[in-house]
N, C-alpha and C. Protein backbone atom coordinates (compact mmCIF):
# COMPACT_ATOMS: atom_id res chain seq x y z
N UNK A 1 18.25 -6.22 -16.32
CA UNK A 1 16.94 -6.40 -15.72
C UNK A 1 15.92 -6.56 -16.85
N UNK A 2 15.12 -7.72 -16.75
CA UNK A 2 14.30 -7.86 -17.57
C UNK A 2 12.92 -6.94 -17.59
N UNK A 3 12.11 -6.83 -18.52
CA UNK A 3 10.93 -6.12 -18.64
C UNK A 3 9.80 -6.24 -17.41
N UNK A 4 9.90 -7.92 -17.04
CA UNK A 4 9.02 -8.36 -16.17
C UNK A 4 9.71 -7.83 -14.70
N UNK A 5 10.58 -7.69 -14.72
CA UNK A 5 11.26 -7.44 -13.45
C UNK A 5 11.71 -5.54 -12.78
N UNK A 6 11.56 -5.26 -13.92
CA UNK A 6 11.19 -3.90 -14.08
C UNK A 6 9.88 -3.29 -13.46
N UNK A 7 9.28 -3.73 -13.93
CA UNK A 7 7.87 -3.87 -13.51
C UNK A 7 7.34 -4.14 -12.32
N UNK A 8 7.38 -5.27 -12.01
CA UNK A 8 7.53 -5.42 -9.96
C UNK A 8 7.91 -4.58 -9.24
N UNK A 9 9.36 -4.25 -9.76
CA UNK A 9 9.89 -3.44 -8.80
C UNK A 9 9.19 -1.95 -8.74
N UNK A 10 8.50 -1.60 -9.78
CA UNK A 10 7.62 -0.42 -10.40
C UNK A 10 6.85 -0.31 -9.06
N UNK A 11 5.58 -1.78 -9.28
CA UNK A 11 4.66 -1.92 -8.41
C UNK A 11 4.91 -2.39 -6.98
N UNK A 12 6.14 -2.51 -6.48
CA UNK A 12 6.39 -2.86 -5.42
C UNK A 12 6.50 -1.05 -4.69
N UNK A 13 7.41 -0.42 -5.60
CA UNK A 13 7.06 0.72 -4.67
C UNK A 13 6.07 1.35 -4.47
N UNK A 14 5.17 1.44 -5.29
CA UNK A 14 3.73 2.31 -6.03
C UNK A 14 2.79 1.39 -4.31
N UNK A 15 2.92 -0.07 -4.29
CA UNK A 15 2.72 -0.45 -3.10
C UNK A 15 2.76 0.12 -1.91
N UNK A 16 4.32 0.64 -1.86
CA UNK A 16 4.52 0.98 -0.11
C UNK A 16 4.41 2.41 -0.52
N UNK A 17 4.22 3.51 -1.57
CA UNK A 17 3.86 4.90 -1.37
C UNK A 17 2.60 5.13 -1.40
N UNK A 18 1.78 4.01 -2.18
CA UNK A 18 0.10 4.09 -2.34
C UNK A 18 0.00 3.72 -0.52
N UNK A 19 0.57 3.55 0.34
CA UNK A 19 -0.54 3.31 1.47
C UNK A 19 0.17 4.29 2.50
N UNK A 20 1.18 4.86 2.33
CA UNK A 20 2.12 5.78 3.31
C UNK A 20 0.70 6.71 3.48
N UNK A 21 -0.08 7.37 2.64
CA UNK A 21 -1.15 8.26 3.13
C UNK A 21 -2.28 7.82 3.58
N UNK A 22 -2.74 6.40 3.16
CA UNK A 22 -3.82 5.67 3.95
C UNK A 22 -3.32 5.63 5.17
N UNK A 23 -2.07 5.44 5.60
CA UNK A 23 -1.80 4.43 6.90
C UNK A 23 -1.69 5.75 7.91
N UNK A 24 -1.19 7.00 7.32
CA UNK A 24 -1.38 8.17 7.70
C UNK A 24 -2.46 8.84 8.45
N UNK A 25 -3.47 8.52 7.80
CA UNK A 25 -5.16 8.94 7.81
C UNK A 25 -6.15 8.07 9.19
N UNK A 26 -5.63 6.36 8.64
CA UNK A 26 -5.56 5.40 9.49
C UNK A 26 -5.48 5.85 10.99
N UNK A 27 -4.77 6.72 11.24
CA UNK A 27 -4.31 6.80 12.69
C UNK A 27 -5.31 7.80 13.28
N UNK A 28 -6.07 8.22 12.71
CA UNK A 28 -7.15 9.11 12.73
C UNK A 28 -8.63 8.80 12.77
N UNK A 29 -8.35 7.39 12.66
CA UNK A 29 -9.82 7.00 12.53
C UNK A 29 -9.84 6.09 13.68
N UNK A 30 -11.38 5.54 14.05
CA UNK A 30 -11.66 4.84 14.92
C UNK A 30 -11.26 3.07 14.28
N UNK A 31 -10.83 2.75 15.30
CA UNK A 31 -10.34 1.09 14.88
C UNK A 31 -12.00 0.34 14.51
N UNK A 32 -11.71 0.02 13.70
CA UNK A 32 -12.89 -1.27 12.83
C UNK A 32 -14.05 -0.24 12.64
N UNK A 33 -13.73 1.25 12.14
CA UNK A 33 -15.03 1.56 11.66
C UNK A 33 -14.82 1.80 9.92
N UNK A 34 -15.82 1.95 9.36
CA UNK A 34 -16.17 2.11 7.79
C UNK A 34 -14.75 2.79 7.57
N UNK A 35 -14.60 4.07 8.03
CA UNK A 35 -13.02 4.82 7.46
C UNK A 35 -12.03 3.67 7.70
N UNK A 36 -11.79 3.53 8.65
CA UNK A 36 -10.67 2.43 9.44
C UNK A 36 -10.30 1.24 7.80
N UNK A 37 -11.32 0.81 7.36
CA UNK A 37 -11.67 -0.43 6.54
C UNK A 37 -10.94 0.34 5.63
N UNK A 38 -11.76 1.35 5.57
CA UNK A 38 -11.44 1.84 3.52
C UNK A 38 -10.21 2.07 3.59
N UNK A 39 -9.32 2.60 4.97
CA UNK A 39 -7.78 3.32 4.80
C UNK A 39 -7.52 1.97 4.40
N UNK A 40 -7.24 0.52 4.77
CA UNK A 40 -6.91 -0.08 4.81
C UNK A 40 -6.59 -1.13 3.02
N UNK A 41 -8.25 -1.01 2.54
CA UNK A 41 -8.26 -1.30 1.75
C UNK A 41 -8.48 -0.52 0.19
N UNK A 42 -8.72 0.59 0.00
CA UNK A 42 -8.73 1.22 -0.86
C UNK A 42 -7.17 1.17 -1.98
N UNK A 43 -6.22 1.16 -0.94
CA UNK A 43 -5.20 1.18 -1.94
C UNK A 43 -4.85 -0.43 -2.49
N UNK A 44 -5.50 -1.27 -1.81
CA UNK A 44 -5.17 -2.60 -2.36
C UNK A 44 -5.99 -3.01 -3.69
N UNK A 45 -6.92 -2.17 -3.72
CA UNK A 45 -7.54 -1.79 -4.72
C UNK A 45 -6.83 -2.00 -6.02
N UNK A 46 -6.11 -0.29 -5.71
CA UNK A 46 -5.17 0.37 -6.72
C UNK A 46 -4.09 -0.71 -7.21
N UNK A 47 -3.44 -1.02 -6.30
CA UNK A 47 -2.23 -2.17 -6.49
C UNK A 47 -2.79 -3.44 -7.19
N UNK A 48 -3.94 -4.04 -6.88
CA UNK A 48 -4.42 -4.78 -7.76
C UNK A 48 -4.78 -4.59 -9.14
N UNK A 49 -5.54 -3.46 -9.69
CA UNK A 49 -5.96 -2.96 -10.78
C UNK A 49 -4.38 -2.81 -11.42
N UNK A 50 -2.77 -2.31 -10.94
CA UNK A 50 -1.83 -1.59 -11.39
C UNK A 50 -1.26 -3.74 -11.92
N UNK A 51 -1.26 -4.43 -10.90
CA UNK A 51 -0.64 -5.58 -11.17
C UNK A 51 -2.04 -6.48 -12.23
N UNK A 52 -3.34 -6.28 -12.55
CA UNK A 52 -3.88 -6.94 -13.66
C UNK A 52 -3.72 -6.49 -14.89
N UNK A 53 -3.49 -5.25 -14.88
CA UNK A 53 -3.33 -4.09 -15.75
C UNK A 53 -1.90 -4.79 -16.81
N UNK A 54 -0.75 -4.65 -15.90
CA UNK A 54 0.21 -5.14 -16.42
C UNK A 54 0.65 -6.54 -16.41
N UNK A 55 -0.17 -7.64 -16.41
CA UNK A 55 -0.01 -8.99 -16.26
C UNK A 55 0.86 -9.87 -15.51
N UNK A 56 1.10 -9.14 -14.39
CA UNK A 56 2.00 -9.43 -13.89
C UNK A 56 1.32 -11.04 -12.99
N UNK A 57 2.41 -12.06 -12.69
CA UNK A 57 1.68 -13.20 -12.16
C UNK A 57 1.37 -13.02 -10.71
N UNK A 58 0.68 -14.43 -10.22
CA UNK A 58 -0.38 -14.16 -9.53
C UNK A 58 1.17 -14.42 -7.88
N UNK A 59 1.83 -14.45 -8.61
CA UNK A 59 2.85 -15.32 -7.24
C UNK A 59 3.45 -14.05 -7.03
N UNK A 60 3.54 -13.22 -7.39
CA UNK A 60 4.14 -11.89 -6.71
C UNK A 60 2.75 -11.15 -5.73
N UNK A 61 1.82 -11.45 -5.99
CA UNK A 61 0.73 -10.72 -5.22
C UNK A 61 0.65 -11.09 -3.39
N UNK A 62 1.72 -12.06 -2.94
CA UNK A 62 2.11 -11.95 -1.88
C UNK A 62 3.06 -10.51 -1.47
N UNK A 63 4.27 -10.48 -2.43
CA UNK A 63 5.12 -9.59 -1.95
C UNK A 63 4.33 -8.20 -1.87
N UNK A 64 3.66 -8.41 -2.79
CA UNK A 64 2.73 -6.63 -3.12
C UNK A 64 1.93 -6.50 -1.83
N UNK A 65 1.24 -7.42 -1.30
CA UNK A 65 0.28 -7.13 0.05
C UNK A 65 1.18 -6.86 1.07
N UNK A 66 2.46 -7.70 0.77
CA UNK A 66 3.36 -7.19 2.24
C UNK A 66 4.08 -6.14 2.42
N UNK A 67 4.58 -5.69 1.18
CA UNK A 67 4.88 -4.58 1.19
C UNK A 67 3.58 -3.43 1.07
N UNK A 68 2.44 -3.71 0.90
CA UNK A 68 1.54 -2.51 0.90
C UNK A 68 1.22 -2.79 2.82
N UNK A 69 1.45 -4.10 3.22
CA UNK A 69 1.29 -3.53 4.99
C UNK A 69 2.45 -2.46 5.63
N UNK A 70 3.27 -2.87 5.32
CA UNK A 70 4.60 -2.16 5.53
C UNK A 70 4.67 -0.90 5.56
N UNK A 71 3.84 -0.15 3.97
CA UNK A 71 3.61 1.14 3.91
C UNK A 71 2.62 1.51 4.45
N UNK A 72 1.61 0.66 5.44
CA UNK A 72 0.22 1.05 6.14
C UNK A 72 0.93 1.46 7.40
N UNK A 73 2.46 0.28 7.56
CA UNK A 73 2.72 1.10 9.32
C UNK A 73 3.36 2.01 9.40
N UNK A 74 4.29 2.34 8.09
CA UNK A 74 5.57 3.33 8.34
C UNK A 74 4.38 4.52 8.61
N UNK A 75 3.17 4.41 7.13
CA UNK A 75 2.21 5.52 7.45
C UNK A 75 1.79 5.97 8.57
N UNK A 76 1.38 5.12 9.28
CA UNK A 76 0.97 5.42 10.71
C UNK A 76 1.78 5.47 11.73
N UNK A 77 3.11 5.65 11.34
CA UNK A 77 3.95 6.01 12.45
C UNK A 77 4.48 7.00 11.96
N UNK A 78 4.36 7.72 10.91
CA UNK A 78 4.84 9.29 10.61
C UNK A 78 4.38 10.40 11.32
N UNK A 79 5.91 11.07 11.76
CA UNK A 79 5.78 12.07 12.72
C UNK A 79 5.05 13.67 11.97
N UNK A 80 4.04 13.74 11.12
CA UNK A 80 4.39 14.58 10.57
C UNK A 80 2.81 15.32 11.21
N UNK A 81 3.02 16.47 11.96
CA UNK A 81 2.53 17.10 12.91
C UNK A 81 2.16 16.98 13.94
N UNK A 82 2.88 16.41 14.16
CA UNK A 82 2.90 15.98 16.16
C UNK A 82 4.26 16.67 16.48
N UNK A 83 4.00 17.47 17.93
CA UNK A 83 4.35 18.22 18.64
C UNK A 83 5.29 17.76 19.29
N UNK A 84 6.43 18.08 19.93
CA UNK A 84 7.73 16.68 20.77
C UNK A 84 7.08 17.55 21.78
């Protein structure tokens, strides 16, 4: 595995764990208000700053948004204090 490829795979997960707690939070907020937005986008933030940071090209910044949706739904479908 090359250096560059190392790396992706770095930020591909940092992707879907940076939003497992937004998407979490997400489910808590009112749809399309100010919180709603920021769960959404705050970590795309992060993932952007982590992929300019390390130069990574601009053609992986598809996979990174899809996998940071991915970790917005698993987030918001985690059972973690809800009652059966």
């Amino acid at each position: 595995m090359t250096d560059i490829q190392g790396i992706i795979v770095v930020i591909c997960i940092a992707a879907v764990i940076l939003n497992l707690p937004f998407g979490y939070l997400r489910r808590f907020t009112r749809r399309f208000s100010l919180a709603w937005f920021a769960c959404i986008h705050i970590p795309i933030v992060f993932i952007a700053i982590i992929r300019i940071s390390t130069h990574t090209p601009w053609a992986f910044a598809p996979l990174f948004l899809a996998l940071g949706i991915m970790g917005q739904i698993i987030g918001h479908r985690l059972p973690i204090g809800q009652k059966e």
